[in-house]
Protein backbone atom coordinates (compact mmCIF):
# COMPACT_ATOMS: atom_id res chain seq x y z
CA UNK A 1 -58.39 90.87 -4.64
CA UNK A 2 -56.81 87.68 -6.42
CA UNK A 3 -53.97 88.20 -8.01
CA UNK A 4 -51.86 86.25 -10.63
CA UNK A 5 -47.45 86.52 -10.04
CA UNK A 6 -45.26 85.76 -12.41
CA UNK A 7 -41.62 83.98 -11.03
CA UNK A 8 -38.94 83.17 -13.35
CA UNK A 9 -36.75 80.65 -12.17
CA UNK A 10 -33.36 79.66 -14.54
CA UNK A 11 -35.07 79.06 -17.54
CA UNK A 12 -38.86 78.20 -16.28
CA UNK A 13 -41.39 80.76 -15.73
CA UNK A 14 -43.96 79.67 -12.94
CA UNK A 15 -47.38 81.73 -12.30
CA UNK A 16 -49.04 81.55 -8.96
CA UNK A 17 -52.70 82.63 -8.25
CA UNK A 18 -51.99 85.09 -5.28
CA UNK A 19 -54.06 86.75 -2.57
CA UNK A 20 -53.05 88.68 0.58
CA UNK A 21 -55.53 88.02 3.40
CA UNK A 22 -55.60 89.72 7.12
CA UNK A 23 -55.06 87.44 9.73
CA UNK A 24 -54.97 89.92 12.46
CA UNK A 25 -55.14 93.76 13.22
CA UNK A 26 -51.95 94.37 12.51
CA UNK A 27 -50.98 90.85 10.39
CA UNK A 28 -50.88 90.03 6.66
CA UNK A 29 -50.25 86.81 5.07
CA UNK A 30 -49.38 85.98 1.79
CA UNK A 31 -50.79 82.88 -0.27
CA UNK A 32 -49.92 81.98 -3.29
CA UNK A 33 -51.11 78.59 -5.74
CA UNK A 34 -48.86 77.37 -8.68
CA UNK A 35 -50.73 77.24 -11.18
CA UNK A 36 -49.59 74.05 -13.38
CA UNK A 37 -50.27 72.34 -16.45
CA UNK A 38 -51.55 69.11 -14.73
CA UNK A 39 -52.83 65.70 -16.59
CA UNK A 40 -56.33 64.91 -16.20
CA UNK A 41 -56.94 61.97 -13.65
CA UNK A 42 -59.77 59.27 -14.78
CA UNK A 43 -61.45 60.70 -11.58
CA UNK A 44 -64.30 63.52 -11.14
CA UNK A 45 -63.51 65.46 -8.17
CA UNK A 46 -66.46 67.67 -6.96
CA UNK A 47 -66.37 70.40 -4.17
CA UNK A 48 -69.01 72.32 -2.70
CA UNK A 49 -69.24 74.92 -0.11
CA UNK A 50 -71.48 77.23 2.00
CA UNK A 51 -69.31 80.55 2.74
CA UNK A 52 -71.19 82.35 4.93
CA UNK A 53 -71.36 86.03 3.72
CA UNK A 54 -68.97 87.43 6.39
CA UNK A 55 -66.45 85.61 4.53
CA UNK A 56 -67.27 86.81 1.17
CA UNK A 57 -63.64 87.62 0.36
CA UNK A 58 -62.57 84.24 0.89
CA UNK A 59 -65.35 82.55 -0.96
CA UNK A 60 -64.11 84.33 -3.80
CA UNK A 61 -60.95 83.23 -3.43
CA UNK A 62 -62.35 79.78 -3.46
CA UNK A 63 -63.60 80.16 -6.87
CA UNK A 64 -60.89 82.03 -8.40
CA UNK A 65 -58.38 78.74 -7.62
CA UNK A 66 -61.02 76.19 -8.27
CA UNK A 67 -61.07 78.02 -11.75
CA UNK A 68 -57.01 78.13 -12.14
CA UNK A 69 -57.46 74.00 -11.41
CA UNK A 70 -59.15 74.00 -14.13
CA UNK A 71 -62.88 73.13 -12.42
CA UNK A 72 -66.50 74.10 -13.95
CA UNK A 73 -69.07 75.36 -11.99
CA UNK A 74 -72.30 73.22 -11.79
CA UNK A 75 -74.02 75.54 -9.63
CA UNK A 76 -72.81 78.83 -7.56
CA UNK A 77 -71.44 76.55 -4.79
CA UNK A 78 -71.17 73.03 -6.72
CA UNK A 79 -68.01 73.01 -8.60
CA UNK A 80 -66.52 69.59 -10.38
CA UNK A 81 -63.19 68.62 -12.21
CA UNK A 82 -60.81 66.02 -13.27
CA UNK A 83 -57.25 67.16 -10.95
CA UNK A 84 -56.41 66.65 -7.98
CA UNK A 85 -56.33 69.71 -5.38
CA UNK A 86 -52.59 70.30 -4.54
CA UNK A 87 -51.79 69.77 -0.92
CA UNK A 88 -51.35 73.45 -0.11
CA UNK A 89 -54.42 74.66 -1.44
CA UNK A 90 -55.89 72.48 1.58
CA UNK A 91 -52.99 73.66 3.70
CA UNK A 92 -54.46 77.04 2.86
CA UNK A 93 -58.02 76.34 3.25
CA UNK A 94 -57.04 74.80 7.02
CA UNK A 95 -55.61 78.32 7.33
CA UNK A 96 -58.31 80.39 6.46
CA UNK A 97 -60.19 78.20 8.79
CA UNK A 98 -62.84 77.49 5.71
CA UNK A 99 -62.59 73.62 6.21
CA UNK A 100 -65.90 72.98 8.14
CA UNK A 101 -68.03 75.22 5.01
CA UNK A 102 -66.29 72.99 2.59
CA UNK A 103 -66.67 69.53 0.80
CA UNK A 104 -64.79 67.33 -1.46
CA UNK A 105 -65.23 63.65 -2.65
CA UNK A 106 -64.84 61.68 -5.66
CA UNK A 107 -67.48 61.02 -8.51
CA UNK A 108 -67.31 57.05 -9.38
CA UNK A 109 -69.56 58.38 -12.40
CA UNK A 110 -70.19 61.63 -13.86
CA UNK A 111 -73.06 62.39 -16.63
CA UNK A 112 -75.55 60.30 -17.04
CA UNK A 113 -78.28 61.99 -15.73
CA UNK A 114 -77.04 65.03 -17.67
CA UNK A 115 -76.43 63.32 -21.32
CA UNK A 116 -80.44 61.29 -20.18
CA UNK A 117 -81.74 65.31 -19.53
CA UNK A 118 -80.27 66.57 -22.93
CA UNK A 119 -81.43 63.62 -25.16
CA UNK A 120 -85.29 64.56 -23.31
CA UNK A 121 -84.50 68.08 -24.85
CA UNK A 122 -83.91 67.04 -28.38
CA UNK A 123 -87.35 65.65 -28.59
CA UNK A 124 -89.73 67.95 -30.44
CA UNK A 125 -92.94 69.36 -27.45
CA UNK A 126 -90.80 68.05 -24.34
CA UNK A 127 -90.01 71.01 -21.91
């Protein structure tokens, strides 16, 4: 289960995206995100993955922070958005041992076969 926690530090309240995962039989470990207000980069970042379904748990702990970042969902395992991953969500990732199901690489351009698809679907008897 994802989780969000809420830290107050001085005046500044953070909020993490959390999730305790088993790394053992006996062994727990604790990650947690920060969840920021970040500006949008001129980039489009897009990530997709293969979890295999042993690792269901984790897959959906994949989407739950590529949704705090702030990412949209092209398909179930295509996701795309305009921040940068923070270095521990990788560190985390490298962790989990998910790396090898996972890629990530930069968009020079983004929507122009989707704006061509969605003028075709404004013309009257085109399906």
């Amino acid at each position: 289960m994802v989780y969000i926690d809420k830290i107050k530090s001085g005046n500044k309240i953070f909020y993490y995206l959390g999730k305790t995962i088993r790394t053992g039989q006996n062994s727990w470990k604790k990650i947690r995100i920060k969840i920021g207000t970040k500006k949008p980069s001129k980039e489009l970042i897009v990530v997709s993955f293969d979890v295999p379904e042993y690792a269901r748990r984790r897959r959906r702990w994949l989407r739950a922070c590529l949704i705090s970042f702030g990412f949209s969902r092209l398909h179930k395992s295509v996701w795309m958005g305009n921040y940068g991953l923070p270095k521990e969500f990788i560190d985390d990732l490298k962790d989990l041992k998910m790396l090898p199901w996972i890629h990530m690489f930069v968009a020079a351009r983004h929507g122009t076969i989707v704006e061509d698809v969605s003028q075709e679907r404004k013309r009257p008897g085109v399906h």
